[in-house]
Protein backbone atom coordinates (compact mmCIF):
# COMPACT_ATOMS: atom_id res chain seq x y z
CA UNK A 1 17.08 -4.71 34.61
CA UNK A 2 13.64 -5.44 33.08
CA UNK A 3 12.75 -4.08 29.81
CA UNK A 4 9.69 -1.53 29.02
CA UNK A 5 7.34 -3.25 26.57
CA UNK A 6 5.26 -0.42 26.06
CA UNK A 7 7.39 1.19 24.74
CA UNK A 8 7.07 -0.36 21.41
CA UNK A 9 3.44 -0.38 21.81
CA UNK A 10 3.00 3.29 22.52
CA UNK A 11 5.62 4.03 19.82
CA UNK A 12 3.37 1.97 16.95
CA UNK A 13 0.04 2.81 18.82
CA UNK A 14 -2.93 3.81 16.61
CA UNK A 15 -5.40 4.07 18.66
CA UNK A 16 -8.62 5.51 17.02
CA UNK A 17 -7.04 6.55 13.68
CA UNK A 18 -8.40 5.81 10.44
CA UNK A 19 -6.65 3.96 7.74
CA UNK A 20 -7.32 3.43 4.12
CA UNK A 21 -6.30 1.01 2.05
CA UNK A 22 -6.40 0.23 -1.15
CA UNK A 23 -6.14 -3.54 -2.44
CA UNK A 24 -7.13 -4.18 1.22
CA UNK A 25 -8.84 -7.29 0.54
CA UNK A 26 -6.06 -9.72 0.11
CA UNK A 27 -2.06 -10.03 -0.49
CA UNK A 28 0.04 -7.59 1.55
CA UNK A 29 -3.36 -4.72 1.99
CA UNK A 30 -4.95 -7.52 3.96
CA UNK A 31 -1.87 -7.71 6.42
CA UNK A 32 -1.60 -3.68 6.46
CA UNK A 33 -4.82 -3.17 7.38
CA UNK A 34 -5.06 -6.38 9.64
CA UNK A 35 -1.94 -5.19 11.51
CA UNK A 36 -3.13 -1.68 11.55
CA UNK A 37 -6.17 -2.73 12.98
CA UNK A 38 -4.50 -4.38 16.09
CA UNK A 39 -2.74 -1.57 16.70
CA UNK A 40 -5.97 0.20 17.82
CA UNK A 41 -7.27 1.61 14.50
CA UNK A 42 -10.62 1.83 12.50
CA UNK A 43 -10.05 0.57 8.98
CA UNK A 44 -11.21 1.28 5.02
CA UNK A 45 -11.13 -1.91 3.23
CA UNK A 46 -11.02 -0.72 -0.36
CA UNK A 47 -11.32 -3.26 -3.62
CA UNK A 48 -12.78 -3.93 -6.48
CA UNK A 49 -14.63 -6.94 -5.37
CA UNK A 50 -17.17 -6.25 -2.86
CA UNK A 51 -17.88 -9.60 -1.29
CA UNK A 52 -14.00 -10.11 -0.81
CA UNK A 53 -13.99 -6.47 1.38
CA UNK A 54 -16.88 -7.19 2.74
CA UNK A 55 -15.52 -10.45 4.34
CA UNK A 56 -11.87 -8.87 5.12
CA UNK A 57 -13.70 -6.16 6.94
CA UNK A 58 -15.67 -8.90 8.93
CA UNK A 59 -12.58 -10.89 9.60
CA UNK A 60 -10.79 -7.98 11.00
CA UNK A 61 -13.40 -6.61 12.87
CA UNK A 62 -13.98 -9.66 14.97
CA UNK A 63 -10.43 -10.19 15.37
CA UNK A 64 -9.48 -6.58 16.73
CA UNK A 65 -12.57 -5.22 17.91
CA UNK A 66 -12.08 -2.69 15.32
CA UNK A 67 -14.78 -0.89 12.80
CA UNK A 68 -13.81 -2.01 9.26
CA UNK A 69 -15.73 -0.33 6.61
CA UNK A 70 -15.83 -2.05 2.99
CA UNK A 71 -16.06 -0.25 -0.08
CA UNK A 72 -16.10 -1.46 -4.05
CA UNK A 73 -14.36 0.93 -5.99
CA UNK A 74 -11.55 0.69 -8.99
CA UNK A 75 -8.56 2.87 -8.19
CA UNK A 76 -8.02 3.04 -11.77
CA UNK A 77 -11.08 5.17 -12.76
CA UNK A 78 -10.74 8.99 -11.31
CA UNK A 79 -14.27 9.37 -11.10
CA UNK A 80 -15.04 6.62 -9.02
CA UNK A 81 -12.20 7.95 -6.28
CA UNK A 82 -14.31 10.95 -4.79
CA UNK A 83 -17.43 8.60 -3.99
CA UNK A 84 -14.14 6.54 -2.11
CA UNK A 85 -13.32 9.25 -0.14
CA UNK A 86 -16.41 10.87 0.65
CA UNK A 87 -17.89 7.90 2.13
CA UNK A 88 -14.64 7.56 4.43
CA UNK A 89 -14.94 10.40 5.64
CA UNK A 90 -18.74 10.13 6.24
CA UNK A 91 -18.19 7.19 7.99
CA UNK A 92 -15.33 7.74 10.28
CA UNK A 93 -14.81 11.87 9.93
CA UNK A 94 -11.05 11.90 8.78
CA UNK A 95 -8.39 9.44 7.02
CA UNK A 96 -5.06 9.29 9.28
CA UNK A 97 -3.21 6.99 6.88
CA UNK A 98 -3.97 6.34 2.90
CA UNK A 99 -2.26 3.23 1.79
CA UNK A 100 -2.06 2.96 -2.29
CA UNK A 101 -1.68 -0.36 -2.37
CA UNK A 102 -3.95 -1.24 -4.87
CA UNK A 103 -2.34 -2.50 -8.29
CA UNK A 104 -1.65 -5.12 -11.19
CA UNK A 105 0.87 -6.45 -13.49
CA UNK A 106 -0.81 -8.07 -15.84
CA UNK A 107 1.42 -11.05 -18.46
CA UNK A 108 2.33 -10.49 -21.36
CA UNK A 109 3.95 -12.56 -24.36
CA UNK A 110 5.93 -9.75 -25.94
CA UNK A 111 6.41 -6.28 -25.51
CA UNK A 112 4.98 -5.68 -29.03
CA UNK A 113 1.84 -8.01 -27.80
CA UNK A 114 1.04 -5.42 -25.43
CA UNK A 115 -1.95 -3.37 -26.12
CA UNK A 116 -3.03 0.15 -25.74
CA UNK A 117 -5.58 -1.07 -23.43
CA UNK A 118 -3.07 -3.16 -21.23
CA UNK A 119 -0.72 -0.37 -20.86
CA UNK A 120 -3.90 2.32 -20.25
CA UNK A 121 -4.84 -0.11 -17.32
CA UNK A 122 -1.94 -0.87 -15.64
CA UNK A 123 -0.45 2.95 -15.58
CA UNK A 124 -4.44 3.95 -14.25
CA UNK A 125 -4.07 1.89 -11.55
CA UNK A 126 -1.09 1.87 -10.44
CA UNK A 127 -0.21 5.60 -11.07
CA UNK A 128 -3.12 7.75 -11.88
CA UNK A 129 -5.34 6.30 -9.16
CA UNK A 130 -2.76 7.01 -6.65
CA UNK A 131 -2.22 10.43 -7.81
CA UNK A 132 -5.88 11.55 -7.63
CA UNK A 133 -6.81 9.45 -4.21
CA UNK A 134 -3.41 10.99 -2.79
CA UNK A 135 -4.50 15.03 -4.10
CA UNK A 136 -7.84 13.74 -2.51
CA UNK A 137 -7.17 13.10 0.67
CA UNK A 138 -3.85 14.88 1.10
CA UNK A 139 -5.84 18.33 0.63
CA UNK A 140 -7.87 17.06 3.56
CA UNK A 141 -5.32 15.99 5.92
CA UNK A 142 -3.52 19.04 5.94
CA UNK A 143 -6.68 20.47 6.32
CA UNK A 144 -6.79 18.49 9.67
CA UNK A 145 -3.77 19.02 10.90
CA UNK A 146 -1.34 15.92 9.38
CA UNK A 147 -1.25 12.24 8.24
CA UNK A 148 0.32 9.68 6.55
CA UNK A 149 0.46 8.70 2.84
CA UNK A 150 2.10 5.28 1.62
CA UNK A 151 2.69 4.34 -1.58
CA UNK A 152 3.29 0.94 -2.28
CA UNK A 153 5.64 0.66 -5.21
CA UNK A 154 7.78 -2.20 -6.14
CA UNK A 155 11.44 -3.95 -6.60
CA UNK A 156 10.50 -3.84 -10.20
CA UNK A 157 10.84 0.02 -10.30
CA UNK A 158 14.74 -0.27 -9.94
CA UNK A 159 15.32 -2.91 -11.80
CA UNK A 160 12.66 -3.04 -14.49
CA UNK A 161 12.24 -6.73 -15.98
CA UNK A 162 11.04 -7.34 -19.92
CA UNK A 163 7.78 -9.20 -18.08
CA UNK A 164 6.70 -6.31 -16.11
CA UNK A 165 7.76 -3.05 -17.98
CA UNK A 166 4.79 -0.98 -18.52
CA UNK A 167 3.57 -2.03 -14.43
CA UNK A 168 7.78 -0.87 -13.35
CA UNK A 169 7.56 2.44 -15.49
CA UNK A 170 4.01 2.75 -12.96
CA UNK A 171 5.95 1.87 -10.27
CA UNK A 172 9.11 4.16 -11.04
CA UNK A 173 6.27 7.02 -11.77
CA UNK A 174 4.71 6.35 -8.04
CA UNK A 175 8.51 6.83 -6.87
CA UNK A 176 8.30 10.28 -8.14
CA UNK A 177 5.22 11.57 -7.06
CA UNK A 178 6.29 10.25 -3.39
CA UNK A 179 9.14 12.81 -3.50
CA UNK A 180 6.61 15.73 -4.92
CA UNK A 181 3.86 14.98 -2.84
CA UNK A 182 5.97 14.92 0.48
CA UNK A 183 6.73 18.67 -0.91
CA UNK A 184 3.33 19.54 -1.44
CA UNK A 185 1.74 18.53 1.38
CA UNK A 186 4.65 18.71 4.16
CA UNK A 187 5.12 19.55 6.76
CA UNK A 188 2.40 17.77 8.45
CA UNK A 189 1.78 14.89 6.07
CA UNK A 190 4.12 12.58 5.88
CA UNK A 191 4.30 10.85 2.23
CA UNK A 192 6.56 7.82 1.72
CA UNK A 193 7.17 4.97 -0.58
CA UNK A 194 7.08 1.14 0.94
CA UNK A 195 8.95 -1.08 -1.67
CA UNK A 196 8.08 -4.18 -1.64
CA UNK A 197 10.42 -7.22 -3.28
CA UNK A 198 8.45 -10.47 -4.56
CA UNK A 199 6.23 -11.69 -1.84
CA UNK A 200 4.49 -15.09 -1.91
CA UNK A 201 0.85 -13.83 -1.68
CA UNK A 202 -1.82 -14.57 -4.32
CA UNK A 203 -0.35 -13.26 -6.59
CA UNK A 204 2.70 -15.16 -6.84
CA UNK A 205 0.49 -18.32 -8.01
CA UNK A 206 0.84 -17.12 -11.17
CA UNK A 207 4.53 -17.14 -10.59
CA UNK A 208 7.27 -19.74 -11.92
CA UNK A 209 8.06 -20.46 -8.18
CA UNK A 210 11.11 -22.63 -8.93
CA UNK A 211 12.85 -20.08 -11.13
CA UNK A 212 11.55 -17.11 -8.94
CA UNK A 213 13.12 -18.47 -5.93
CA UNK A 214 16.14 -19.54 -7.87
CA UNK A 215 16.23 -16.10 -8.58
CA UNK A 216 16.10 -15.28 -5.31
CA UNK A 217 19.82 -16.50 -4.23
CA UNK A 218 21.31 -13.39 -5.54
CA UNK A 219 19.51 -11.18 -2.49
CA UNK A 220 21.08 -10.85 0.84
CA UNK A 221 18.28 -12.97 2.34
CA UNK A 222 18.31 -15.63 -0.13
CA UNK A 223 14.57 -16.42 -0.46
CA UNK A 224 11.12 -14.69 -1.07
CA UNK A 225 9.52 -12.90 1.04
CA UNK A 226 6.29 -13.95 3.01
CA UNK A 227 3.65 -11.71 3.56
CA UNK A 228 3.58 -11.01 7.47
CA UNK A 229 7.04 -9.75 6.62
CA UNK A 230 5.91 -6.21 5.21
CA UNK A 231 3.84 -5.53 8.52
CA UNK A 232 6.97 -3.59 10.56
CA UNK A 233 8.00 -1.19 8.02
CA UNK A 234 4.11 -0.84 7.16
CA UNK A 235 3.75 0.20 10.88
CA UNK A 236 6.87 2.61 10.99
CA UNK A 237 5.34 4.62 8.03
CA UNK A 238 1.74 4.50 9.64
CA UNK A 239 2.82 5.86 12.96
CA UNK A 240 4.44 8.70 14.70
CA UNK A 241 7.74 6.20 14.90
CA UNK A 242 8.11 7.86 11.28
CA UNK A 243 7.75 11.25 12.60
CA UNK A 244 11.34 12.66 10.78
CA UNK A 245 10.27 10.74 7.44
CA UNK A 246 8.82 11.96 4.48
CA UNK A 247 9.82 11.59 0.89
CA UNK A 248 11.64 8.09 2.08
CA UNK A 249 11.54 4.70 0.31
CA UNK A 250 11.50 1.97 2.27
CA UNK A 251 12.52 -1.60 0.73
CA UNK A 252 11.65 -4.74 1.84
CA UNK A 253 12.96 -6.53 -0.46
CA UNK A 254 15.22 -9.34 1.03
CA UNK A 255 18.39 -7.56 -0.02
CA UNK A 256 17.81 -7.32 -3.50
CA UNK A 257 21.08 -6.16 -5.28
């Protein structure tokens, strides 16, 4: 007996929906909204470096056929997020999907080396931003009858490191408003959290690989993770295969104990 492979297809199919992501230019945005993309939808490619959207958008758009629309903006400053939004939805007339992917954790020596500034930064992007793009464009999708909002969090928000605390306590904070948001704007927007373990994308090149993946033989999978991996659960939470789940978080995270 033969198997139905459209099945899968039609279950992950986003055909002519619009997705927005944040940090789309590189790491695991670029696979979202690459992936996304394939599966039949028009794409915001949203980062703070133009010329790096500009070329994502061009990459994906002759690979899938696709419209890709680039945008500079800093997800950390609130005033900069309504120009975001309002030229999405001049451009394509709705958001389906908002991916907060965008975010930063940057190094630090100490924890009393860590400055006002520092700490101001990494809790405006990774927190704040969310919050206001989410209130944004939430408001509008139940306005339009449903969507999806994901927000990309981290390992590091259940089990905080010294290294990373100020970008963990952002993460942790994004947990939250997952939970509240799903309230607020249920039932027809879905809002989840996708929880990402250490991935070897660009960032990681900052990384002490050797003791990272040393590190890594304490979770289930015993290695790090690489960066087509976050594409499947990305899809679940972007498509109607998520239609029963709101206020979830997702790991992928190798097994991380």
């Amino acid at each position: 007996m033969g198997s139905d492979k459209g099945f899968a297809a039609d279950l992950f199919d986003l055909t002519d929906r619009v997705v927005l992501v944040t940090g789309g230019s590189r790491g695991l945005g670029r696979e979202m909204a690459f992936a996304a993309a394939h599966c039949g939808a028009d794409v915001v490619i949203a980062s703070r470096k133009y010329d790096t959207c500009v070329a994502t958008a061009s990459e994906i758009a002759e690979a899938t056929g696709r419209k890709a629309f680039p945008y500079q903006v800093h997800v950390g400053r609130w005033d900069e997020l309504d120009g975001l939004v309002a030229a999405s939805y001049e451009q394509f007339g709705k958001v389906d999907v908002l991916i907060n992917n965008a975010g930063m954790s940057p190094l630090y020596e100490s924890l009393n080396s860590v400055t006002e500034k520092l700490f101001d930064s990494v809790i405006n992007l990774n927190l704040k931003g969310p919050f206001r793009l989410s209130a944004l464009v939430g408001e509008r999708m139940v306005a339009d009858g449903g969507g999806s909002i994901i927000n990309v969090s981290s390992s590091g928000s259940r089990r905080p490191q010294p290294a990373q605390l100020p970008y963990s306590a952002a993460k942790a904070g994004l947990n939250a408003l997952t939970e509240g948001l799903a309230l607020a704007y249920g039932p027809t927007v879905r809002v989840n959290t996708l929880m990402p373990g250490p991935f070897l994308t660009d960032i990681s090149k900052a990384w002490d690989i050797p003791a990272t993946t040393k590190g890594a033989q304490h979770f289930a999978l015993k290695r790090l993770g690489n960066p087509p991996e976050i594409i499947g659960a990305a899809l679940y939470l972007m498509s109607d295969a998520s239609s029963y789940t709101s206020g979830s978080i997702i790991r992928v995270d190798g097994g991380i104990p």
